[in-house]
Protein backbone atom coordinates (compact mmCIF):
# COMPACT_ATOMS: atom_id res chain seq x y z
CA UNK A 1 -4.37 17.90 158.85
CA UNK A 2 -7.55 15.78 158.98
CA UNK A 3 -7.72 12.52 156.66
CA UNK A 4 -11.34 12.09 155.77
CA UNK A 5 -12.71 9.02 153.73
CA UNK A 6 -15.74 9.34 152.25
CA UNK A 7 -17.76 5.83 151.28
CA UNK A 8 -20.76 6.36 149.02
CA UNK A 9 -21.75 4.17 145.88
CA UNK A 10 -23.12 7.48 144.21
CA UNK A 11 -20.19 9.82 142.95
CA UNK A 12 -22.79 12.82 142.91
CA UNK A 13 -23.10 12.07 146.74
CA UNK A 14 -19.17 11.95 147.53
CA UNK A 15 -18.69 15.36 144.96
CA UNK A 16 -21.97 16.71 147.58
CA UNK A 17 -19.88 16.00 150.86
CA UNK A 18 -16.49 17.50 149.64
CA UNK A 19 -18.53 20.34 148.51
CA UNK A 20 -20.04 20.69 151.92
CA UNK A 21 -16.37 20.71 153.30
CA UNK A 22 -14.99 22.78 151.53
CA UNK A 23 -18.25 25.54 151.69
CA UNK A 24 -18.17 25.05 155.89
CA UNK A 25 -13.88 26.01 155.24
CA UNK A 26 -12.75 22.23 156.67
CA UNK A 27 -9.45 21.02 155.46
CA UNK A 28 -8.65 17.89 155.61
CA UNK A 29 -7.19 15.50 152.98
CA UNK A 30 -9.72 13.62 151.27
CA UNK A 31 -9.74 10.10 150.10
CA UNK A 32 -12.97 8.41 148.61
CA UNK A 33 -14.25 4.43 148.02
CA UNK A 34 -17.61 3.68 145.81
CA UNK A 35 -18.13 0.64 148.54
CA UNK A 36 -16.87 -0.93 151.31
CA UNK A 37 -14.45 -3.30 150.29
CA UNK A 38 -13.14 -0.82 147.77
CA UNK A 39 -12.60 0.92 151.31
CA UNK A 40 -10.96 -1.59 153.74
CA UNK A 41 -8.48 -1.92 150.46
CA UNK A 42 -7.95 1.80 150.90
CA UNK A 43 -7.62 1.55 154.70
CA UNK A 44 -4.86 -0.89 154.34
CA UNK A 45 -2.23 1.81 152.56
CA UNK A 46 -3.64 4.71 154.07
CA UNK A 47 -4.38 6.07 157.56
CA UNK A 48 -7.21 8.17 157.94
CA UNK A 49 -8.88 9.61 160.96
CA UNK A 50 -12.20 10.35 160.16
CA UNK A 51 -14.63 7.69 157.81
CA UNK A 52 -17.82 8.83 156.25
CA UNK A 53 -19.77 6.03 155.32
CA UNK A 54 -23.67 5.49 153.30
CA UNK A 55 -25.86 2.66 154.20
CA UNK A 56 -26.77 0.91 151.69
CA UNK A 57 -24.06 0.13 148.98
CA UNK A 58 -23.04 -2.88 146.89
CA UNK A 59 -20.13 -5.87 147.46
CA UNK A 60 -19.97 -4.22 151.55
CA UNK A 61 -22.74 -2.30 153.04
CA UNK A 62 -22.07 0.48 155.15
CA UNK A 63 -23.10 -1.95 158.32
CA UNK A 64 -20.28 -4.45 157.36
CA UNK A 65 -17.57 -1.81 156.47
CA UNK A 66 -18.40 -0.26 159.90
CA UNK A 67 -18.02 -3.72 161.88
CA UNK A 68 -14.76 -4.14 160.22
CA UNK A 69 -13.44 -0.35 160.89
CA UNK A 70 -14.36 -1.12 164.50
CA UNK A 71 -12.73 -3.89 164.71
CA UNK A 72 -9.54 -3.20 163.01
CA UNK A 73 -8.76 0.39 162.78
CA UNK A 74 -10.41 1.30 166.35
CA UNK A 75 -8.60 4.74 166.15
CA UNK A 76 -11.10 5.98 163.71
CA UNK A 77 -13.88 8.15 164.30
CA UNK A 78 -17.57 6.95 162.08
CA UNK A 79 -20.33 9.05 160.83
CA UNK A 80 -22.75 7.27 158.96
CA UNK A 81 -25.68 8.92 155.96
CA UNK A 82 -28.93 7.67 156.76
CA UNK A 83 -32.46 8.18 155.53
CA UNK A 84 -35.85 7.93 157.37
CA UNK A 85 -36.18 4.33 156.29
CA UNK A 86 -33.06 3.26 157.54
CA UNK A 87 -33.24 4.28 161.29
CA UNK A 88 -33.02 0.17 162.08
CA UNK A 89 -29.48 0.19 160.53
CA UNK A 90 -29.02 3.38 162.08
CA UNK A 91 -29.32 1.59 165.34
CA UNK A 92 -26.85 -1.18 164.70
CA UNK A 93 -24.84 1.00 163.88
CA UNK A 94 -24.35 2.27 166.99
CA UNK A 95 -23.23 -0.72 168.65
CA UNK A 96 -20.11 -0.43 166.92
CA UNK A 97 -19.46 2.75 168.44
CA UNK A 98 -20.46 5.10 165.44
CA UNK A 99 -19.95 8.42 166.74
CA UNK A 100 -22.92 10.11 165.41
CA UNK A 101 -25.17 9.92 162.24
CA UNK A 102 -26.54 12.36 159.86
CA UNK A 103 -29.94 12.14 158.38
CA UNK A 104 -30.48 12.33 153.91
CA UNK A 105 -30.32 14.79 152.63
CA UNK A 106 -28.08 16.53 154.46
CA UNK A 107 -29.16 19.56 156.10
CA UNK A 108 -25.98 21.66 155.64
CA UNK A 109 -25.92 23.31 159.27
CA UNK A 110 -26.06 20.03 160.95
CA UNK A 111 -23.60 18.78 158.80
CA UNK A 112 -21.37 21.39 160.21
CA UNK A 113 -22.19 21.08 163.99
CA UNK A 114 -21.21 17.32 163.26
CA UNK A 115 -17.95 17.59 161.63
CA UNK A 116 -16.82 20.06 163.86
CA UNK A 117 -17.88 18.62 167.39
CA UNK A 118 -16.15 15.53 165.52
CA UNK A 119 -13.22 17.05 164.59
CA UNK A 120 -12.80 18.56 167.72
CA UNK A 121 -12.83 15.42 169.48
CA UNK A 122 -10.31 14.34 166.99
CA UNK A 123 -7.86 16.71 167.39
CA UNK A 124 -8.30 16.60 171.42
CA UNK A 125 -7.19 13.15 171.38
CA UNK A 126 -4.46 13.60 169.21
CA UNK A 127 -2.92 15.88 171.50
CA UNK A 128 -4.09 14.48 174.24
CA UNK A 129 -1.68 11.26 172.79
CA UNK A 130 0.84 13.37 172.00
CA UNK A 131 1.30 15.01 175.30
CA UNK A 132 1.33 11.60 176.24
CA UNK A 133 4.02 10.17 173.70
CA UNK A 134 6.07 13.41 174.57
CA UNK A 135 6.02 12.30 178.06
CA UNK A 136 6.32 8.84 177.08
CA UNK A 137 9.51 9.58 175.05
CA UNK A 138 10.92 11.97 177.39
CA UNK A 139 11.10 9.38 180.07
CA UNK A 140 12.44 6.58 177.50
CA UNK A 141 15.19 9.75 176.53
CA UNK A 142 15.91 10.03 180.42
CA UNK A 143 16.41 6.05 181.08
CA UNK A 144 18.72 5.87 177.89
CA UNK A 145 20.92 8.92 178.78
CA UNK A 146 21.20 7.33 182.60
CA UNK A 147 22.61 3.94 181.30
CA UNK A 148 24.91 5.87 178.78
CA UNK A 149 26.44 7.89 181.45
CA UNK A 150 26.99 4.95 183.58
CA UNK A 151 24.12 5.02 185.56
CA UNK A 152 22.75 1.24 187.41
CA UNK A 153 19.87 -0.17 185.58
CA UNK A 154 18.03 -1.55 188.33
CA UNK A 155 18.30 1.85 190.19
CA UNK A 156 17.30 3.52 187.03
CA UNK A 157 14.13 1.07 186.75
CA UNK A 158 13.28 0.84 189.97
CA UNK A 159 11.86 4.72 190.28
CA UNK A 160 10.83 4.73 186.23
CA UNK A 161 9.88 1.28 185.31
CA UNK A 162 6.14 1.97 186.35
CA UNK A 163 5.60 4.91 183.81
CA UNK A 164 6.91 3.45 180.69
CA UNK A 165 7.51 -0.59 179.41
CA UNK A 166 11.15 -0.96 179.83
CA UNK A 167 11.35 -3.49 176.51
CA UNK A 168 12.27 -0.94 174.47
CA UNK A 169 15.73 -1.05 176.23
CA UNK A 170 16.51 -4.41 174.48
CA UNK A 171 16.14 -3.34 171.12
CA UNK A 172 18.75 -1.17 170.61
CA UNK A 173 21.86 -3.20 168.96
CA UNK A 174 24.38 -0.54 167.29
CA UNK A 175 25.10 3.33 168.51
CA UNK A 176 26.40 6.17 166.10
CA UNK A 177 28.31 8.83 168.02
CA UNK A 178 28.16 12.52 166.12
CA UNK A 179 30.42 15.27 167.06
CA UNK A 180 30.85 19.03 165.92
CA UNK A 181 33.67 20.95 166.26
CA UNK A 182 30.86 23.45 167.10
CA UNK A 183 27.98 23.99 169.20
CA UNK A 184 26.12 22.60 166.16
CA UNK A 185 23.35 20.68 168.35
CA UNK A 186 22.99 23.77 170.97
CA UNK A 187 21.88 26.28 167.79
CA UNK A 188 19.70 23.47 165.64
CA UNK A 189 18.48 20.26 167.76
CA UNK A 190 15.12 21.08 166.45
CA UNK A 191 15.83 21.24 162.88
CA UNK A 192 18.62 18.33 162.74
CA UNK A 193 15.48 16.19 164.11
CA UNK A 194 12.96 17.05 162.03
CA UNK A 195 15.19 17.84 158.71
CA UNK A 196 17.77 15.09 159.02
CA UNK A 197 16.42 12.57 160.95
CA UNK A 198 12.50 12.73 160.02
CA UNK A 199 12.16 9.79 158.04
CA UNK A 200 15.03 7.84 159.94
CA UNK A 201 14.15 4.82 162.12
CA UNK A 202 16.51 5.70 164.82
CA UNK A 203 16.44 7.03 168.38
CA UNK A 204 18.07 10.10 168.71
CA UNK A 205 19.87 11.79 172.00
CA UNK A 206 21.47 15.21 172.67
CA UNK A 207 24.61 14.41 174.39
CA UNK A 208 25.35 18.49 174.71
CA UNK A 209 25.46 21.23 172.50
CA UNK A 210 28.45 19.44 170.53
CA UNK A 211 27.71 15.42 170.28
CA UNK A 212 24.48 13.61 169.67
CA UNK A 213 24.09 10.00 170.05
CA UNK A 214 21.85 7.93 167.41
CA UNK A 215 20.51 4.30 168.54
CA UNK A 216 19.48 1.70 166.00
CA UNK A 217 17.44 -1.45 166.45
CA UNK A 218 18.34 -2.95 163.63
CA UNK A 219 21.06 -4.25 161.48
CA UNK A 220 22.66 -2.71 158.07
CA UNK A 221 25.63 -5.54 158.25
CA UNK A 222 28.26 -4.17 156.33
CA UNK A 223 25.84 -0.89 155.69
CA UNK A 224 26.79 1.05 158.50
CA UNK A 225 29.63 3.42 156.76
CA UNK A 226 27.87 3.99 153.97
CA UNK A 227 25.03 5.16 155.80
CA UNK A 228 26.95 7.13 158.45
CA UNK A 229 29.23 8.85 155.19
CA UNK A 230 25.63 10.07 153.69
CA UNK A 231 24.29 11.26 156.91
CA UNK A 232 27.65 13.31 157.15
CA UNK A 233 26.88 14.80 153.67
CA UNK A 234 23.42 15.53 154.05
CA UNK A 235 24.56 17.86 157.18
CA UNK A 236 26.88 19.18 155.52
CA UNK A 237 25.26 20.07 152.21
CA UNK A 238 22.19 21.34 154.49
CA UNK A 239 24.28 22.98 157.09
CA UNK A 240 27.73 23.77 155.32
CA UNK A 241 28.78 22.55 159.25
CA UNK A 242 31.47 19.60 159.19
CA UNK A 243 30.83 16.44 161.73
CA UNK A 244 32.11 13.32 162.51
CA UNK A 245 30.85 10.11 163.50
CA UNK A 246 31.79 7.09 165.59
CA UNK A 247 30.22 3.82 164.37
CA UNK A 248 29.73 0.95 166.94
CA UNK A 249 29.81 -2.42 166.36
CA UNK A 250 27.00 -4.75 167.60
CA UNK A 251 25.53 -4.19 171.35
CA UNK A 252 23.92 -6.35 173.58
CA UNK A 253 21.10 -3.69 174.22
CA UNK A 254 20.62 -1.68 177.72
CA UNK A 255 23.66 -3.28 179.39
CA UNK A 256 26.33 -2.30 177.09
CA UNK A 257 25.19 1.14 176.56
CA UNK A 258 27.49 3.01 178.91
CA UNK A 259 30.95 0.54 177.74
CA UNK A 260 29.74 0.97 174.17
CA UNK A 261 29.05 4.94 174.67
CA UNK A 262 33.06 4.80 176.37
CA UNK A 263 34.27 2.99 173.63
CA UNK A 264 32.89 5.79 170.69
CA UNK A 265 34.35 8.83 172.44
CA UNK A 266 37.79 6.38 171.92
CA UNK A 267 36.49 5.50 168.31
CA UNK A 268 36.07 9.09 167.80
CA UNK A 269 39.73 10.71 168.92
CA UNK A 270 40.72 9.41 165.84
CA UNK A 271 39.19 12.68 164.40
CA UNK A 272 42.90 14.11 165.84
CA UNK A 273 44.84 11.78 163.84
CA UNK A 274 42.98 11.71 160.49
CA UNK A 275 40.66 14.90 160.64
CA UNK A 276 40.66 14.04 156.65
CA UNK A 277 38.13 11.18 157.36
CA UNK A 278 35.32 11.47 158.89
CA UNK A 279 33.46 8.00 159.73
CA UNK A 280 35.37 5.56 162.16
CA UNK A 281 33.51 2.09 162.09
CA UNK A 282 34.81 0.30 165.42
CA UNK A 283 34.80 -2.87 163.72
CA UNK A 284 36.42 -2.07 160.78
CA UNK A 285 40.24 -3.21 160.16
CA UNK A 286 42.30 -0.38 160.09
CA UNK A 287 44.86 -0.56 157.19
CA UNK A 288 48.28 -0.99 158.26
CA UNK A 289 50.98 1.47 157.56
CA UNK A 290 54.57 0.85 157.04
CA UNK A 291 55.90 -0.01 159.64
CA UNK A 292 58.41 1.81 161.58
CA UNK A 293 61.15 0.21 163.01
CA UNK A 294 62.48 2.50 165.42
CA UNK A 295 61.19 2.79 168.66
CA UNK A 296 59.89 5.66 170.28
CA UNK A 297 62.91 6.54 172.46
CA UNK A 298 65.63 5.64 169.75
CA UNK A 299 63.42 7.72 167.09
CA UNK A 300 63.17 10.81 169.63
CA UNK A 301 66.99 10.22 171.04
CA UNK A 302 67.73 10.40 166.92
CA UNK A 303 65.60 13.80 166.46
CA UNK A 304 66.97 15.45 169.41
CA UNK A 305 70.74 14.53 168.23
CA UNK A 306 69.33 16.04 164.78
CA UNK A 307 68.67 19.38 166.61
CA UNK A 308 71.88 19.25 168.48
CA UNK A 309 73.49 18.77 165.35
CA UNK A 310 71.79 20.87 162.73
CA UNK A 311 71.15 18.11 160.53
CA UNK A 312 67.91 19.28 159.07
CA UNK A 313 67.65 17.14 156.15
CA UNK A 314 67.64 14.12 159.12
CA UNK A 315 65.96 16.02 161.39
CA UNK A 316 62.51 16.36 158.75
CA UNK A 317 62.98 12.69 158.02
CA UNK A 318 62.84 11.70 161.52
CA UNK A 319 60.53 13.99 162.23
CA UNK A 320 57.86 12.99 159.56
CA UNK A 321 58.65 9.16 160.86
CA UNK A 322 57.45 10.46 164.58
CA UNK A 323 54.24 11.64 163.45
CA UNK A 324 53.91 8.61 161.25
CA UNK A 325 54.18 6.39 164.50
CA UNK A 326 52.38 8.39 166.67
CA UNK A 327 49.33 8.95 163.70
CA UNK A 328 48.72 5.32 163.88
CA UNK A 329 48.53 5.10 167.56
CA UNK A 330 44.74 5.98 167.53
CA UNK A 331 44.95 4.66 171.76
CA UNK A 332 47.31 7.38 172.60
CA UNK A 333 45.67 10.42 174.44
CA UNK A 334 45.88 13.63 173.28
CA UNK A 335 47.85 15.38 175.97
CA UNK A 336 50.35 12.71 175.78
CA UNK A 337 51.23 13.51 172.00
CA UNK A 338 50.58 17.38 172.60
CA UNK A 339 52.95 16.83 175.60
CA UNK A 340 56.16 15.06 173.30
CA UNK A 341 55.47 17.44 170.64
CA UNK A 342 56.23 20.45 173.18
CA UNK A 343 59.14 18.98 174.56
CA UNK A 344 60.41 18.65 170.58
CA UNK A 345 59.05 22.76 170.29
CA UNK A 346 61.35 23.48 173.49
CA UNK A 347 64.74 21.75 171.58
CA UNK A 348 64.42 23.64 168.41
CA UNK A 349 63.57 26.97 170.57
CA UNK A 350 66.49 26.78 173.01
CA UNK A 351 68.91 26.21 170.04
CA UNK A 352 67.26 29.07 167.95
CA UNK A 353 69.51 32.36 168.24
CA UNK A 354 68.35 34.94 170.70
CA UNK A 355 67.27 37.29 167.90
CA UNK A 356 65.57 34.83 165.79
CA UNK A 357 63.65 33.06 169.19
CA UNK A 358 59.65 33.66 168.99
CA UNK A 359 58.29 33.10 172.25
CA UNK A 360 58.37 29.77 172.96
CA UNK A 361 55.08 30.08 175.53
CA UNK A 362 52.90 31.34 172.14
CA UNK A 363 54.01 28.22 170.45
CA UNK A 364 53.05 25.63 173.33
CA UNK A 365 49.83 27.40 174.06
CA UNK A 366 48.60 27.32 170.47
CA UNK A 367 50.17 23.56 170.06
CA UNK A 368 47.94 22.39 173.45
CA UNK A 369 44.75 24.82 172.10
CA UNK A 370 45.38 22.21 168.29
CA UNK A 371 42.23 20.15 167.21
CA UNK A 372 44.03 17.47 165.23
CA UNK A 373 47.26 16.00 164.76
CA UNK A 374 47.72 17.96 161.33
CA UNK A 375 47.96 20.99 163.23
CA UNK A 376 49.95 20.02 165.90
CA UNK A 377 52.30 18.87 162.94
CA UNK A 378 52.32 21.80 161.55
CA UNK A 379 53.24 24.12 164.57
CA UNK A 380 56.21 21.87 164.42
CA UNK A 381 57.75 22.27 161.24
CA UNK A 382 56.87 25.97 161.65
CA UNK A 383 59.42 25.39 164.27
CA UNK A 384 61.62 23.49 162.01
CA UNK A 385 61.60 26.28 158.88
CA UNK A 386 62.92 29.07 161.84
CA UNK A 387 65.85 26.42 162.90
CA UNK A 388 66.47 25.99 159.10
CA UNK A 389 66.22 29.52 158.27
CA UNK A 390 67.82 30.62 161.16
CA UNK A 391 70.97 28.18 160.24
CA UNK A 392 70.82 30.03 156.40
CA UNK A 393 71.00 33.63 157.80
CA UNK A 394 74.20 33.24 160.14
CA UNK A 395 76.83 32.97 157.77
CA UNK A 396 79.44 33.89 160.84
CA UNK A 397 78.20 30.76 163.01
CA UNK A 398 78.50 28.50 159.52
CA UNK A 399 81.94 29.97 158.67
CA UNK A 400 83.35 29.89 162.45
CA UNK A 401 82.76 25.89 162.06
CA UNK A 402 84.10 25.02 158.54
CA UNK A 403 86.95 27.26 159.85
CA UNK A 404 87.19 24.97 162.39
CA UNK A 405 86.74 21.45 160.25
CA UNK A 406 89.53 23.04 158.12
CA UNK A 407 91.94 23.29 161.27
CA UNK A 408 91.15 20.10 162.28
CA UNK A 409 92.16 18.85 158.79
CA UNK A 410 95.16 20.51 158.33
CA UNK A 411 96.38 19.49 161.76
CA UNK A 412 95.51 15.95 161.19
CA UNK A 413 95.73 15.27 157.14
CA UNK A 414 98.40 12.39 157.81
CA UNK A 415 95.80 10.52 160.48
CA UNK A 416 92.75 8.38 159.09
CA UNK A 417 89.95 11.06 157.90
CA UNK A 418 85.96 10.61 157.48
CA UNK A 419 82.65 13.13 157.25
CA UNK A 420 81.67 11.19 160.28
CA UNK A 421 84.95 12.29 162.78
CA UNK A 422 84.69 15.75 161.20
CA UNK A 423 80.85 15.77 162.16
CA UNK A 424 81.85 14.95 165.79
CA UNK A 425 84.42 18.15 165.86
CA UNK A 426 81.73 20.65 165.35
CA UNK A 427 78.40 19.05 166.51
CA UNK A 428 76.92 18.16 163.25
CA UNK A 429 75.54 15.32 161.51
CA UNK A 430 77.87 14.46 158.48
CA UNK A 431 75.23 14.94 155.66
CA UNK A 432 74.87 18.36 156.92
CA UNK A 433 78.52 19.43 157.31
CA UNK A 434 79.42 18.24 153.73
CA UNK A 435 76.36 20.56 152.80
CA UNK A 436 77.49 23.13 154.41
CA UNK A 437 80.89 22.81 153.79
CA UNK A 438 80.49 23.02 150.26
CA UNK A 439 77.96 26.21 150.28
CA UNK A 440 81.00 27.88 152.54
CA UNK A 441 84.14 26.55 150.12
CA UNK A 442 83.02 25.48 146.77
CA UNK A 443 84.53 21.95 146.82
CA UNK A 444 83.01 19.00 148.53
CA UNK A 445 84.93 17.56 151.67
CA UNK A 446 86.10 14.77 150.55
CA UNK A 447 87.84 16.44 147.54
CA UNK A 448 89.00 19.23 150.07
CA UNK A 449 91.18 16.53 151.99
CA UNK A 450 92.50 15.09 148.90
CA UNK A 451 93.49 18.45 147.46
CA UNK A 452 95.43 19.28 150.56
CA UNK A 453 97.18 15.59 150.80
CA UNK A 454 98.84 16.03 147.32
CA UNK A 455 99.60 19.33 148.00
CA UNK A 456 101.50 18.12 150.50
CA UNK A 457 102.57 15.10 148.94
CA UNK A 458 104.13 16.86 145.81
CA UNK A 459 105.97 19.08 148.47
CA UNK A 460 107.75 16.55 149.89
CA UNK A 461 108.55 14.92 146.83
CA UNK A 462 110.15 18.30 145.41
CA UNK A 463 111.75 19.50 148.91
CA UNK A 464 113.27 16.37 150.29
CA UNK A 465 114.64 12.61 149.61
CA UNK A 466 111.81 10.68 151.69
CA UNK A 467 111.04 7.29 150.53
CA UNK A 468 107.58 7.59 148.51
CA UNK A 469 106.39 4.99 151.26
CA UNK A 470 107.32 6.91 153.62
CA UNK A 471 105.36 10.38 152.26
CA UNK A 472 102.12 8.08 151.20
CA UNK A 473 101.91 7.47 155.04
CA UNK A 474 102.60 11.14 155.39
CA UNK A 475 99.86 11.91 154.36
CA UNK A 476 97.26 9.75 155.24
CA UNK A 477 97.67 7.09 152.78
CA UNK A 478 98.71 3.71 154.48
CA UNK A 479 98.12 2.18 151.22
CA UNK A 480 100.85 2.98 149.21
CA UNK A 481 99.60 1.53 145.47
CA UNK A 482 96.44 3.31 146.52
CA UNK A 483 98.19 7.03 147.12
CA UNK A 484 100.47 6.52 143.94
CA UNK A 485 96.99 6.03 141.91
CA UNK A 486 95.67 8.60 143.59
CA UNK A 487 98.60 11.15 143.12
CA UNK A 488 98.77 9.94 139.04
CA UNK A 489 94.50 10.75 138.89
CA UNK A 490 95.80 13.79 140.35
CA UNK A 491 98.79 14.92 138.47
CA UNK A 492 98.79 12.63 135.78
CA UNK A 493 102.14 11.18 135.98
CA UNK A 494 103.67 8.93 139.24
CA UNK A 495 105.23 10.00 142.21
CA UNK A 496 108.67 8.45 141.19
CA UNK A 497 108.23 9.93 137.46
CA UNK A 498 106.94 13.41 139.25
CA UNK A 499 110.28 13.10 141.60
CA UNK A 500 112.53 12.40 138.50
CA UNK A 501 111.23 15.21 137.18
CA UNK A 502 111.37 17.94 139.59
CA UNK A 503 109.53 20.91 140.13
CA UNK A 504 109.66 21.44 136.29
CA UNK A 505 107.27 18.77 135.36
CA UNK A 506 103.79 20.30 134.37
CA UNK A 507 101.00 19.37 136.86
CA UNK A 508 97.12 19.40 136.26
């Protein structure tokens, strides 16, 4: 829209001219002065395209005010009022490149081929400087997107340096990085400039239909995630679409473009590890984790004897370390994690029973097709519930191997006996056998070997005349004031008193 001011000492003449406007249907927004410096104070705070100016008025004339238009604000088109008996100040007017004049009183038809050859010319040149600008901006866009894709600057230059000054390429000192899950930028490029980034001072650059890069030339210090974290909600409460965004840290201008561009699209795979947040600031410290002491081939060599074993409860704890370690190792790619999470999703599947086996191919394919690390985690312990629930619903497999930890006791009471050895006998890790053991028999293992050693202890001391030292290392007990305590916890008297006795003496 046209910005008119109209200068005139009289207010009857200004309310005349924007009655003349409006009658001849020109819209414009209109601003008035009662002089000229009252003017010049308005033309400080407000741009205007278009001045309408008396002759004769108090403080500034309409001769000074135009001098000073002309030579400050040389954008702006000048039509002056003008009697018969001021045709001399007409004149000088001129000079100063007044575009035409209209004689008082206004004769309303001439007033209206003025304004609206004026205004033509007006809006002419304002496209005319837009096409420009466009073309102006277009080739500034084109320069940019070369140097952030790697291109040479003096190759770039050398065939565009003569259509636009190249200074612009120093000014640009921090980059933001923006990426949709979605083709966000492909379905509103228009309307994310205009709506979001109208009243920014940035440079913006459409990367594809998924990432746009923003370029800043100048400096928010410790500002930049605060601004980046309300840019992130204003899309999202305008757009109900998600981003993120990659923060730089200072730049050097046109030659660290492309390394800085290279170093956001690393800033911004942390979006797989932490798809919670959703700023990464490149200089920012990242807070350190606990840290985990195993290393990655001890920690996977543990998980994989956890599988082998069915030792779920330390197969979820090393598990949840794993993606603890590899969650803070932001460098790693994402095909290399996606690749040592498949080989985990393989192990679980081959020791899944037949009937209870997905297929494994579904599982791998939807793992490598995961957007972050959450989900990748997640396919896993999907993985880890079948192993667990498979384990639950095959009470023969689970009764075949306490069957066989029982043999192994009963063959071996009278030898040195631990969770650990009985783990080894049936390919299990020892928290998960005593679990086990006790769902299948009711008793805990260690109270299980006990029972049977004083069973056996008491028969020997009712069925024959071995030494009690003797039938303590019968048993397993090479510690002979250890078995008699044990054997008086058990049957509240000694084995000497229980001897003496005989098979008569009442037992607990």
């Amino acid at each position: 829209m046209i910005r008119i001011l109209i200068v005139d000492d009289e207010k009857i003449e200004r309310n005349g001219i924007r009655f003349l406007l409006k009658q001849i249907g020109i819209e414009a927004e209109l601003y008035e002065a009662a002089n000229g410096v009252k003017a010049m104070e308005l033309l400080e705070r407000q741009e205007v395209d278009l001045l309408l100016t008396d002759i004769r008025m108090p403080f500034m004339d309409g001769l000074a005010l135009i001098q000073n238009v002309a030579e400050q604000y040389k954008g702006i088109k000048i039509i002056i009022f003008s009697g018969y008996g001021e045709f001399e100040y007409a004149k000088r007017a001129m000079t100063y490149n007044v575009n035409n004049y209209i004689l008082k009183p206004v004769d309303p038809k001439e007033f209206e081929h003025t304004m609206r050859k004026v205004i033509k010319e007006i809006e002419d040149e304002k496209a005319e400087r837009e096409i420009q600008e466009e073309g102006i901006q277009f080739v500034r866009e084109y320069i940019l997107l070369s140097l952030i894709n790697g291109g040479k600057l003096q190759d770039i230059l050398g065939k565009l340096e003569r259509l636009v000054p190249v200074d612009f390429l120093e000014r640009y000192h921090c980059m933001m990085l923006i990426e949709f899950d979605s083709e966000f930028f492909g379905r509103r490029d228009a309307e994310f400039r205009q709506q979001i980034l109208g009243d920014k001072e940035v440079c913006y650059l459409n990367l594809n239909q998924q990432q746009g890069i923003l370029l800043f030339d100048h400096n928010m210090e410790s500002g930049w995630r605060e601004f980046a974290e309300k840019l992130e909600m204003e899309i999202y409460h305008r757009y109900h679409e998600s981003c993120y965004i990659a923060v730089s840290g200072y730049s050097n201008g046109a030659l660290d473009l492309a390394s800085c561009y290279e170093g956001l699209e690393t800033l911004m795979e942390n979006k797989f590890y932490q798809p919670e947040s959703k700023v990464f600031l490149e200089n920012e410290e990242k807070e350190e984790g606990e840290e985990i002491a195993l290393e990655d081939d001890v920690l996977m060599k543990q998980i994989h004897q956890d599988i082998k074993v069915k030792d779920m409860v330390g197969l979820r704890e090393h598990f949840s370390l794993l993606c603890e370690k590899y969650r803070s190792k932001q460098a790693l790619s994402q095909m290399y994690v996606k690749f040592i999470f498949s080989n985990l999703m393989k192990d679980i599947y081959d020791i899944l029973p037949a009937k209870e086996r997905p297929e494994l191919s579904v599982a791998v394919d939807r793992l490598y097709r995961a957007n972050d690390f959450s989900e990748v985690m997640d396919i896993l312990k999907e993985g880890i519930d079948l192993l667990e629930k498979a384990f639950a619903l095959n009470p023969q497999m689970m009764h075949r191997e306490i069957e066989t930890v029982k043999k192994y006791i009963y063959s071996n009471y009278d030898k040195e006996l631990s969770v650990d050895m009985l783990a080894e006998q049936v390919y299990m890790a020892p928290s998960y056998l005593s679990h086990i053991f006790k769902k299948e028999t009711g008793q805990n293992l260690s109270k299980f070997i006990k029972t049977l050693r004083m069973e056996k202890a008491r028969e020997l001391l009712t069925e024959s005349h071995i030494k009690i030292v003797n039938i303590s290392y019968a048993v397993g007990y090479p510690n002979v004031s250890y078995f008699c305590q044990s054997f008086r916890e058990y049957f509240g008297v000694s084995p000497q008193k229980f001897r003496n006795q005989g098979e008569g003496n009442e037992v607990h």
